[in-house]
PDB file of N, CA and C in Angstrom:
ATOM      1  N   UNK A   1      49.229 -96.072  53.638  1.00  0.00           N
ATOM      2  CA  UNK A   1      47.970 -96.667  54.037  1.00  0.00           C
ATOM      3  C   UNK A   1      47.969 -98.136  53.625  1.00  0.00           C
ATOM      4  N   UNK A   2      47.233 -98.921  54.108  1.00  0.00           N
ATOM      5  CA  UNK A   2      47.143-100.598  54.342  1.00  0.00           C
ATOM      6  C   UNK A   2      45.898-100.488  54.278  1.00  0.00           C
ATOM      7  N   UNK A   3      45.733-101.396  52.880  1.00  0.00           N
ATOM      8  CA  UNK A   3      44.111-102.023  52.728  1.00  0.00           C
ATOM      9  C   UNK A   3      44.080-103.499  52.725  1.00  0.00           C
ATOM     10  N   UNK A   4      43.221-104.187  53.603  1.00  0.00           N
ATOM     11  CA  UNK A   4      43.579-105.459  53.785  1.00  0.00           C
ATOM     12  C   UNK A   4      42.119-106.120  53.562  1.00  0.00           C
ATOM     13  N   UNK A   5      42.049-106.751  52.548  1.00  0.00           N
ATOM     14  CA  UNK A   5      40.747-107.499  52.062  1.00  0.00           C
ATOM     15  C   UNK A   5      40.786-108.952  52.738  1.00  0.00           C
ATOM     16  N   UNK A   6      40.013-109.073  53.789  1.00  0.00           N
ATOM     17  CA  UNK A   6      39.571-110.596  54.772  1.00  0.00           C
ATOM     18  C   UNK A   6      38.695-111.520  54.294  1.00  0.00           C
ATOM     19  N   UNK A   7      38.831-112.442  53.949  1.00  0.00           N
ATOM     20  CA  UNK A   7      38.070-113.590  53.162  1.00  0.00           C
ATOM     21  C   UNK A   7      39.089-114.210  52.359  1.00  0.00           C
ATOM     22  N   UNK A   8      38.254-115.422  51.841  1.00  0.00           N
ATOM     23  CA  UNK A   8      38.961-116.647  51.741  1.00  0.00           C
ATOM     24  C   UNK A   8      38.779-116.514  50.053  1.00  0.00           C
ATOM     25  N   UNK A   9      38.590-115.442  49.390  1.00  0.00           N
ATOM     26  CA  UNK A   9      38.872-115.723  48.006  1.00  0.00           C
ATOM     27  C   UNK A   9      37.888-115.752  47.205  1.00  0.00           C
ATOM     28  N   UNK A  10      36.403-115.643  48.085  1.00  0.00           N
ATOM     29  CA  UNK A  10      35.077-115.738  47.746  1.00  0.00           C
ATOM     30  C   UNK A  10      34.610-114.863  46.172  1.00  0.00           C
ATOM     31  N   UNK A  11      33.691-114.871  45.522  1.00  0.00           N
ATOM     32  CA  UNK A  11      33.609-113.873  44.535  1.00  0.00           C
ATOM     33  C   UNK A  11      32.859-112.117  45.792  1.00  0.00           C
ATOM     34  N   UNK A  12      32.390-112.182  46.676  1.00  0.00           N
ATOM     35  CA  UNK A  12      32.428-111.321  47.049  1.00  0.00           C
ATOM     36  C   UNK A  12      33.488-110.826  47.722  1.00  0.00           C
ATOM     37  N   UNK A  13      34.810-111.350  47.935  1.00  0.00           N
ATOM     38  CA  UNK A  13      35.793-111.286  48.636  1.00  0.00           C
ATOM     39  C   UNK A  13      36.737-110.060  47.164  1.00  0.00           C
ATOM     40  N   UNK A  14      36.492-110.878  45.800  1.00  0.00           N
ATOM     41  CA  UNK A  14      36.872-110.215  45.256  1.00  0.00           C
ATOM     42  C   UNK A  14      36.520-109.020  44.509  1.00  0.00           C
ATOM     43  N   UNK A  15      34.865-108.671  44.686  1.00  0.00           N
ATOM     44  CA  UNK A  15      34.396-107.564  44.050  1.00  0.00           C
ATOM     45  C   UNK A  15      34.506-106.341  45.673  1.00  0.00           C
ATOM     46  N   UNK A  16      34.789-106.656  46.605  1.00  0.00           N
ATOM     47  CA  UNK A  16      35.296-105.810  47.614  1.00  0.00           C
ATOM     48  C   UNK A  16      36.645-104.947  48.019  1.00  0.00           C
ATOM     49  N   UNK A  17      37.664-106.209  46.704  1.00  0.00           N
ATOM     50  CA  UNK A  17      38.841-105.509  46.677  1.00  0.00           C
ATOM     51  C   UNK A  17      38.743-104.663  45.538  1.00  0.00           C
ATOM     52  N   UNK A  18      37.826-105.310  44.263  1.00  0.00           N
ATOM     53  CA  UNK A  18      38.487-104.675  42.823  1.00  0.00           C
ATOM     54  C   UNK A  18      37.411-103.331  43.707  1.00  0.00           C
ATOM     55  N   UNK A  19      36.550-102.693  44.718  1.00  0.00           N
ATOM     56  CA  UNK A  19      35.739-101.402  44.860  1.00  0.00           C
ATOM     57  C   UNK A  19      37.121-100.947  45.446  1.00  0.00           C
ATOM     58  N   UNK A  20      37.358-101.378  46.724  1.00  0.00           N
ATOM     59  CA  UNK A  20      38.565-100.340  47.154  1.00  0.00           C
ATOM     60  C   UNK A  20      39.737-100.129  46.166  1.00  0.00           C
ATOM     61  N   UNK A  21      40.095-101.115  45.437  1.00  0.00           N
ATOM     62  CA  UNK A  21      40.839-100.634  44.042  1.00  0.00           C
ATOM     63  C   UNK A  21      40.401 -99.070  43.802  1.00  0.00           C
ATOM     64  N   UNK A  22      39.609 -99.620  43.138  1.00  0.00           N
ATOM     65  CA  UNK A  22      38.908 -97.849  42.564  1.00  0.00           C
ATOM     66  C   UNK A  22      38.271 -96.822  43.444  1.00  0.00           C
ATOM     67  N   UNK A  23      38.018 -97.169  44.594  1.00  0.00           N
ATOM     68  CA  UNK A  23      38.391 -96.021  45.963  1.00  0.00           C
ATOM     69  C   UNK A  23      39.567 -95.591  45.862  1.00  0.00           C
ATOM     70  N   UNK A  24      40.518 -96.264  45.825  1.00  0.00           N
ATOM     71  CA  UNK A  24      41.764 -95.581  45.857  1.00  0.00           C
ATOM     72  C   UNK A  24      42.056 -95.507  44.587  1.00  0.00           C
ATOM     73  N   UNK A  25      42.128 -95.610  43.484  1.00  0.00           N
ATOM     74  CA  UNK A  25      42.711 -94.688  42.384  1.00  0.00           C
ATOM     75  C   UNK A  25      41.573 -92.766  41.966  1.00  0.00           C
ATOM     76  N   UNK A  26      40.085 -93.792  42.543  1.00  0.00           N
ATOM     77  CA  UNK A  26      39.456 -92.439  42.156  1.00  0.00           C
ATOM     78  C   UNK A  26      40.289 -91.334  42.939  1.00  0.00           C
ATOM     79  N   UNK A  27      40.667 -91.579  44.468  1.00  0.00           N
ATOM     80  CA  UNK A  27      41.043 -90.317  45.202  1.00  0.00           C
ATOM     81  C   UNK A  27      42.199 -90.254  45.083  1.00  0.00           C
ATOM     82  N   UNK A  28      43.334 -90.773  44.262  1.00  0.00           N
ATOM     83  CA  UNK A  28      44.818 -90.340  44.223  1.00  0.00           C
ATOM     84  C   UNK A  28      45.392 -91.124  45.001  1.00  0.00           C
ATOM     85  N   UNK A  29      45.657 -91.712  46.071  1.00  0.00           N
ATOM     86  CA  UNK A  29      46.386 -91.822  47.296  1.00  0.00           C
ATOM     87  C   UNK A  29      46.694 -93.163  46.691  1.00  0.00           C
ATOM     88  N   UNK A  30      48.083 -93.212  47.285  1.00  0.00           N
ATOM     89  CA  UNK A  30      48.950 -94.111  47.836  1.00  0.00           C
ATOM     90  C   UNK A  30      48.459 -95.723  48.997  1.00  0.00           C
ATOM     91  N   UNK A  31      48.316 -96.841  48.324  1.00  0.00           N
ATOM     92  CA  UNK A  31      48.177 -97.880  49.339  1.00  0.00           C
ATOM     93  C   UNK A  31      48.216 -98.762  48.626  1.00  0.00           C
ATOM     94  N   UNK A  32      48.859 -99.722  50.165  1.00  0.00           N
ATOM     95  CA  UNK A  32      49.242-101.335  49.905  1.00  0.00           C
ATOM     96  C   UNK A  32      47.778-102.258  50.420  1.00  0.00           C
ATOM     97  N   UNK A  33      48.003-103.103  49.496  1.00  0.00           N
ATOM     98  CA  UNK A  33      46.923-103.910  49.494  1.00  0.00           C
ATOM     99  C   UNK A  33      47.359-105.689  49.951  1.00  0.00           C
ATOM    100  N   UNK A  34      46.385-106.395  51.198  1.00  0.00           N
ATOM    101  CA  UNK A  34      46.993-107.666  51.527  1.00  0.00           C
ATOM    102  C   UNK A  34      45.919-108.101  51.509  1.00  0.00           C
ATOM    103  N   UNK A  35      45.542-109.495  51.050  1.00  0.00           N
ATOM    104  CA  UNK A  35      44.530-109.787  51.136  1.00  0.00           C
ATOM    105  C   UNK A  35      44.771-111.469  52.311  1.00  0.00           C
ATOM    106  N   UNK A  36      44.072-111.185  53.203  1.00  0.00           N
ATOM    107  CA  UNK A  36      44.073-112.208  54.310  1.00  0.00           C
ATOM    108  C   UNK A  36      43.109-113.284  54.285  1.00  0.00           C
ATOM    109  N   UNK A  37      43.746-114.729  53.590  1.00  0.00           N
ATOM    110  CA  UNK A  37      42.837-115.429  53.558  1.00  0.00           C
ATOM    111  C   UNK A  37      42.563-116.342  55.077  1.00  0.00           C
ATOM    112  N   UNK A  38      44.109-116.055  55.714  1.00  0.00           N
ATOM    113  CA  UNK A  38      44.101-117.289  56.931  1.00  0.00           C
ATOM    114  C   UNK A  38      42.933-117.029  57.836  1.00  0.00           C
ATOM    115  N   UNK A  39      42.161-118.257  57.738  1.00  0.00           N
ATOM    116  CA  UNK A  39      40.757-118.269  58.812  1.00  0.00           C
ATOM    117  C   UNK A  39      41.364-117.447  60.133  1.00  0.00           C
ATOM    118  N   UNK A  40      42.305-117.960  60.861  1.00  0.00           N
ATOM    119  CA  UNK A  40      42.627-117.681  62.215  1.00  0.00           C
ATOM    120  C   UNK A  40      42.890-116.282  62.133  1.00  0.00           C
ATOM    121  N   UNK A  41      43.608-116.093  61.593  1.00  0.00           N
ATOM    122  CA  UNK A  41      44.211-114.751  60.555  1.00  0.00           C
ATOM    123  C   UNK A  41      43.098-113.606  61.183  1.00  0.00           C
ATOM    124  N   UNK A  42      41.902-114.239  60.106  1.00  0.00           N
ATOM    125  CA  UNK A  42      40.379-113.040  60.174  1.00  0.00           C
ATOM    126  C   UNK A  42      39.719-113.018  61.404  1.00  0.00           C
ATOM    127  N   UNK A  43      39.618-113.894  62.143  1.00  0.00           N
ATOM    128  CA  UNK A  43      38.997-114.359  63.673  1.00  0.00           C
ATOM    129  C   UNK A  43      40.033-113.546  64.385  1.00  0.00           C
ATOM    130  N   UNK A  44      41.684-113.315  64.573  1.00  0.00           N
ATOM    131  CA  UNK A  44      41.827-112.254  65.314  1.00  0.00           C
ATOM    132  C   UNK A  44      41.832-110.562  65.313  1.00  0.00           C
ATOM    133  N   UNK A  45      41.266-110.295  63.740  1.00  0.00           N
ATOM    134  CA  UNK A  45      40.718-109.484  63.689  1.00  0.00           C
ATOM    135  C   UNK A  45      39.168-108.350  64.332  1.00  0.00           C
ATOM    136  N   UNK A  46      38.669-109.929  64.739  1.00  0.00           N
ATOM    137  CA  UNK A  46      37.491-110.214  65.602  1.00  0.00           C
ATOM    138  C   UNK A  46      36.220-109.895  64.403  1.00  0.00           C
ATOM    139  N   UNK A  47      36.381-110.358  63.078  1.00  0.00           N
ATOM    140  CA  UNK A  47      35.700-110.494  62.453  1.00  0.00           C
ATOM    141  C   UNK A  47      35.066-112.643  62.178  1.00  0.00           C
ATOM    142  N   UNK A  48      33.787-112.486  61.893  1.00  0.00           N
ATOM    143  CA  UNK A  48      33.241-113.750  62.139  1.00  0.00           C
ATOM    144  C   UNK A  48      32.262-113.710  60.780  1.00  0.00           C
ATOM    145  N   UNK A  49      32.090-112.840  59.890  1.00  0.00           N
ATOM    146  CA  UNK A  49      31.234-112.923  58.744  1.00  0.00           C
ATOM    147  C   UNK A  49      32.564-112.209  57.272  1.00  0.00           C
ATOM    148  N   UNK A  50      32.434-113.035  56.473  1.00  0.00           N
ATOM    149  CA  UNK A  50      33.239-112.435  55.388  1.00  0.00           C
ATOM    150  C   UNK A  50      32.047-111.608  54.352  1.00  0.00           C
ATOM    151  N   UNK A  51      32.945-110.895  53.357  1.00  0.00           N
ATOM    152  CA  UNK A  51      34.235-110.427  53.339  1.00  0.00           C
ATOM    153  C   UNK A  51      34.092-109.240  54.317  1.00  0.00           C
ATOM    154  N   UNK A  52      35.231-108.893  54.660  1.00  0.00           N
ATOM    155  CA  UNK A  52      35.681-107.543  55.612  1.00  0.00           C
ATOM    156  C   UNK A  52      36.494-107.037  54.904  1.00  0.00           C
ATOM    157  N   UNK A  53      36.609-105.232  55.454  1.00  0.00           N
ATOM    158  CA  UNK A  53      37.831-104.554  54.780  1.00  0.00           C
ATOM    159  C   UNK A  53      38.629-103.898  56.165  1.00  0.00           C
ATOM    160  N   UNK A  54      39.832-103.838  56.024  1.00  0.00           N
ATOM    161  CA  UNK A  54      40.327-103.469  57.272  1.00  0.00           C
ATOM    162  C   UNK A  54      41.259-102.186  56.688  1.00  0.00           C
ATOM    163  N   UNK A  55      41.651-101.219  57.271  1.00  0.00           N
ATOM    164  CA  UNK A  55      42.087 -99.674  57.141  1.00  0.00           C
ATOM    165  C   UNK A  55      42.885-100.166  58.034  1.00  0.00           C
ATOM    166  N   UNK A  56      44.537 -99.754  57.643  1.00  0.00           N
ATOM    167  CA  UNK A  56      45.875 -99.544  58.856  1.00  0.00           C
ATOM    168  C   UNK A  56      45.104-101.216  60.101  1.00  0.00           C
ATOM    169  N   UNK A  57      44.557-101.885  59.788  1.00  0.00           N
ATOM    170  CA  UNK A  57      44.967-102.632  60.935  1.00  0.00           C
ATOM    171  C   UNK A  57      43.510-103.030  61.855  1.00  0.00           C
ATOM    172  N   UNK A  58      42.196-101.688  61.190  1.00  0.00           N
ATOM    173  CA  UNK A  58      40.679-101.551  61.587  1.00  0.00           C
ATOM    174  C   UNK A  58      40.107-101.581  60.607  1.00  0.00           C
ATOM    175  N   UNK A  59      39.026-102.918  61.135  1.00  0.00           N
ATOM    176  CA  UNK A  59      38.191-103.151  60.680  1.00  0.00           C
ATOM    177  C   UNK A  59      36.601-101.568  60.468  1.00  0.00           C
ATOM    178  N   UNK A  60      36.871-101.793  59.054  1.00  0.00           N
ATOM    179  CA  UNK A  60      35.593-100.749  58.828  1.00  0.00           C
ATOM    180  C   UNK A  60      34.289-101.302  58.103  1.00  0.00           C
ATOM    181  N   UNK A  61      34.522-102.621  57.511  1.00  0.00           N
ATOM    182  CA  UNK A  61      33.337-102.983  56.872  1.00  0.00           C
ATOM    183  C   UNK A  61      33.157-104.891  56.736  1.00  0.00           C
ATOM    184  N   UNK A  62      32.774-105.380  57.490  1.00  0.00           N
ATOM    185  CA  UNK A  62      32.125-106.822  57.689  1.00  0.00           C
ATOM    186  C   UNK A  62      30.846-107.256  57.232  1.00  0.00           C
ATOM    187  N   UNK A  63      30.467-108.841  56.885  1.00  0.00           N
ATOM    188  CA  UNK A  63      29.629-108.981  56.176  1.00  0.00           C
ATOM    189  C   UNK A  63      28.712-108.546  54.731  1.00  0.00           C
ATOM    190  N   UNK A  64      29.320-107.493  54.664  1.00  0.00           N
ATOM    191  CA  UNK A  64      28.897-107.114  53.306  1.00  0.00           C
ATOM    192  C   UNK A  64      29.858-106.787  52.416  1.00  0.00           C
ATOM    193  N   UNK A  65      29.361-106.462  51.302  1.00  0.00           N
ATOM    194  CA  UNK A  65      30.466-105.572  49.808  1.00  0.00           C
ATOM    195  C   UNK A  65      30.133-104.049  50.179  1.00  0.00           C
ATOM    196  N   UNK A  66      31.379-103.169  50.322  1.00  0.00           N
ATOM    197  CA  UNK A  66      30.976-101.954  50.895  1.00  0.00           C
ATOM    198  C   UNK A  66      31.334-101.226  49.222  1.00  0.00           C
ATOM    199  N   UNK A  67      30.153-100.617  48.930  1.00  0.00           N
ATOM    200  CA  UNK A  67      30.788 -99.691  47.431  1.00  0.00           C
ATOM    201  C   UNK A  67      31.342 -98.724  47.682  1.00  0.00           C
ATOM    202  N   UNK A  68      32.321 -98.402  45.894  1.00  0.00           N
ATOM    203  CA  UNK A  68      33.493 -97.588  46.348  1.00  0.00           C
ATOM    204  C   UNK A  68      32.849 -96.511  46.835  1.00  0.00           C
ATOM    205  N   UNK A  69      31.829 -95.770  46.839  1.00  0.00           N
ATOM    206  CA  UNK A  69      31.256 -94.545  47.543  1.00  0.00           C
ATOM    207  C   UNK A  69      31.480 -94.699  49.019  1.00  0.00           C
ATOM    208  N   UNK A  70      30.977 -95.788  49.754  1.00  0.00           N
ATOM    209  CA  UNK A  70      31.523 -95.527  51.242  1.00  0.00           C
ATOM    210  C   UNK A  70      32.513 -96.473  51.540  1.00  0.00           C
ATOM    211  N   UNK A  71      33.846 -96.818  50.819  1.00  0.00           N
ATOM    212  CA  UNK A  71      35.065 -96.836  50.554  1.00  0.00           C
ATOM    213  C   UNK A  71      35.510 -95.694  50.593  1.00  0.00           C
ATOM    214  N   UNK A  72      35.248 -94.793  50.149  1.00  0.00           N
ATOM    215  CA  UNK A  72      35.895 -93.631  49.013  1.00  0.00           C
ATOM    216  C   UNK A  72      35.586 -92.165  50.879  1.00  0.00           C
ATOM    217  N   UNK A  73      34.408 -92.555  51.619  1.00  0.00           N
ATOM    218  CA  UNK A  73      34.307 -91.920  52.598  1.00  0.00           C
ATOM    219  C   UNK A  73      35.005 -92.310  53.771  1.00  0.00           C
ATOM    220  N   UNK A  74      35.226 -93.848  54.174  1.00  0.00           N
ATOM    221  CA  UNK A  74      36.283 -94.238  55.382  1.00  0.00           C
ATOM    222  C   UNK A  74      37.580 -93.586  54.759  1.00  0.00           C
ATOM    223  N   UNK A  75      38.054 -93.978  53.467  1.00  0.00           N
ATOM    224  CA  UNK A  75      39.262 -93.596  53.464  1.00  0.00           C
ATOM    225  C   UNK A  75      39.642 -91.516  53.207  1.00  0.00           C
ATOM    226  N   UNK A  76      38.919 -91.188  52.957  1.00  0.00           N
ATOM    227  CA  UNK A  76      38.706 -89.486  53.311  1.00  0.00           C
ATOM    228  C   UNK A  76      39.163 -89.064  54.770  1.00  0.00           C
ATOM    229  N   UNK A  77      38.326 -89.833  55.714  1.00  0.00           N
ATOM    230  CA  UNK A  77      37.886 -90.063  56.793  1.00  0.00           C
ATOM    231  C   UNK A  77      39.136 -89.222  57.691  1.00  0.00           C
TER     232      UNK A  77
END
C-alpha cells in the first residue's frame, strides 16, 4: 500500500501524515509513505486545496486533516 501526503510541508500537511502514521501502525499493515510537495505534482492529482491524502494513487481526503479514525476506515476499506 502507498500513502502519499499532498502539501507543501504545511503544519497541517504534517499532523495528516503523523494521523495516517498511526492509522497504519494501529491496524498492522504494511505501507510506503511519499510525501508530494511539487505544486504541479498535487494539481495532477486534481486536488486544488491542501493537505490531501492519496491511497495507491486516490485521492480520499482534501482540504482538511482527516483523523486516524477515518484514516483507519479508508484504509480497512
Amino acid at each position: 500500500m502507498k500513502i502519499q501526503i499532498l502539501g507543501t510541508g504545511c503544519p497541517k500537511c504534517k499532523k495528516t501524515e503523523a494521523n495516517a502514521r498511526e492509522a497504519v501502525k494501529n491496524l498492522g499493515i504494511d505501507a510506503d509513505f511519499e510525501k508530494v510537495k511539487d505544486i504541479n505534482k498535487i494539481i495532477d492529482f486534481g486536488v486544488t486545496v491542501t493537505p490531501a491524502l492519496a491511497v495507491d494513487g486516490e485521492v480520499k481526503f482534501s482540504g482538511k486533516i482527516p483523523s486516524v479514525e477515518e484514516i483507519e476506515e479508508v484504509l480497512k476499506g
